[in-house]
Protein backbone atom coordinates (compact mmCIF):
# COMPACT_ATOMS: atom_id res chain seq x y z
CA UNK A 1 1.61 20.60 11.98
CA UNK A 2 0.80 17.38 13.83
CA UNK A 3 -2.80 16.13 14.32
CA UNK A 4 -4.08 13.03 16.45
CA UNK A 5 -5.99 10.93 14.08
CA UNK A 6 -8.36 8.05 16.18
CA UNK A 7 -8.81 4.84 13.67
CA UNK A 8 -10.56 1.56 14.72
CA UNK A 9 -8.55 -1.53 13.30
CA UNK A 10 -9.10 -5.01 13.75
CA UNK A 11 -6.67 -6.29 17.13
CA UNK A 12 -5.03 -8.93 14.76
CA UNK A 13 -3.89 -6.06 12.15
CA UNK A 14 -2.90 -3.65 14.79
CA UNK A 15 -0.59 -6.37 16.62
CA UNK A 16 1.20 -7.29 13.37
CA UNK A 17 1.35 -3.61 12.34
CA UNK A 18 3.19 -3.00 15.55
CA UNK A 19 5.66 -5.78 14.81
CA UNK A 20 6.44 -4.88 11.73
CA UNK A 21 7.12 -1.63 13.03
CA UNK A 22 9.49 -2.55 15.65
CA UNK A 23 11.79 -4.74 13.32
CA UNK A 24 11.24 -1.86 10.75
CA UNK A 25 12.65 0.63 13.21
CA UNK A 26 9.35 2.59 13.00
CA UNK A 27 6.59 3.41 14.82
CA UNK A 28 3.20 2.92 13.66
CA UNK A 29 2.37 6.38 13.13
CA UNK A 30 5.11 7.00 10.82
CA UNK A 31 3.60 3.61 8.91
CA UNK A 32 0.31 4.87 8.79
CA UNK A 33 1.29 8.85 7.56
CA UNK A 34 3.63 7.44 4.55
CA UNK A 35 0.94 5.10 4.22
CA UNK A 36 -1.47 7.92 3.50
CA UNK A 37 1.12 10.29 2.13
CA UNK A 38 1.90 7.19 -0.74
CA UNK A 39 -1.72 6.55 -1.86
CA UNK A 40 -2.47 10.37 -2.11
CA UNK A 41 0.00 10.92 -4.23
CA UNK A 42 -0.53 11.83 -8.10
CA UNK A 43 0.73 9.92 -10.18
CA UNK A 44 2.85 11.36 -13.07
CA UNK A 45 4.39 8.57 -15.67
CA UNK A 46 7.46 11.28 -15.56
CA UNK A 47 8.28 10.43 -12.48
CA UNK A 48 8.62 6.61 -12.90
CA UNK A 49 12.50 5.54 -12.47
CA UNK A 50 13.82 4.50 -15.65
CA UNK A 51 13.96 0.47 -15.31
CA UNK A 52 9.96 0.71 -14.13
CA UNK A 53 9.45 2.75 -17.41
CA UNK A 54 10.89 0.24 -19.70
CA UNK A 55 8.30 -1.93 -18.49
CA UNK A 56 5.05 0.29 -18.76
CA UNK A 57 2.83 -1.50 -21.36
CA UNK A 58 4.83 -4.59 -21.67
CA UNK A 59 2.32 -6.69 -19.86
CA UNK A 60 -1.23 -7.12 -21.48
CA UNK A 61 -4.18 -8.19 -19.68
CA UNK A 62 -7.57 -9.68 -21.04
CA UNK A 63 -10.30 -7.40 -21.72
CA UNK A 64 -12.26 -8.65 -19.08
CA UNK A 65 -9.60 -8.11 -16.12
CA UNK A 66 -10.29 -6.97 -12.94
CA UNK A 67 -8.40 -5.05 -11.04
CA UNK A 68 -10.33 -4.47 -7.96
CA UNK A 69 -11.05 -8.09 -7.83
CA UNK A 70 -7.67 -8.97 -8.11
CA UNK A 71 -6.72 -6.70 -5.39
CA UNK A 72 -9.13 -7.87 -3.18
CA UNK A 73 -8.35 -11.51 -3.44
CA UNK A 74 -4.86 -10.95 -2.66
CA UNK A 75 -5.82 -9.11 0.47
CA UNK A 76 -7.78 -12.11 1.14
CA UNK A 77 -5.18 -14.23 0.68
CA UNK A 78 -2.84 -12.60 2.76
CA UNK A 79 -5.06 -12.04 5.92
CA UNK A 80 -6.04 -15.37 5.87
């Protein structure tokens, strides 16, 4: 079952979102439901493809990493 979903978006976001979507051969609704669909998603290490499993663990970060920070300055540093 479809429902209309309203979503305020800065104009800049919503013009390149658009553009990717045309060379994607998407529309923006489609983006925005896998979107959703991918980060509500549980995640089960079972159902990791076998070359992303060989590499679970083989990184180690410092104690003191932060991954919220990180994520957020790469946003930043995209968008700007």
């Amino acid at each position: 079952m479809l429902t209309k979903l309203t979503l305020t978006v800065e104009k800049k976001v919503i013009e390149k979102a658009k553009s990717y979507a045309k060379e994607t051969g998407r529309s923006l609704s489609e983006l925005v439901e896998n979107y959703l669909a991918t980060i509500t998603e549980e995640k089960n290490p079972s159902d990791l493809s076998p070359k992303l499993k060989k590499l679970v663990g083989s990184v180690q970060l410092p104690e003191d990493f932060d991954e919220s920070k990180e994520r957020l300055s790469a946003i930043e540093k995209k968008h700007s």
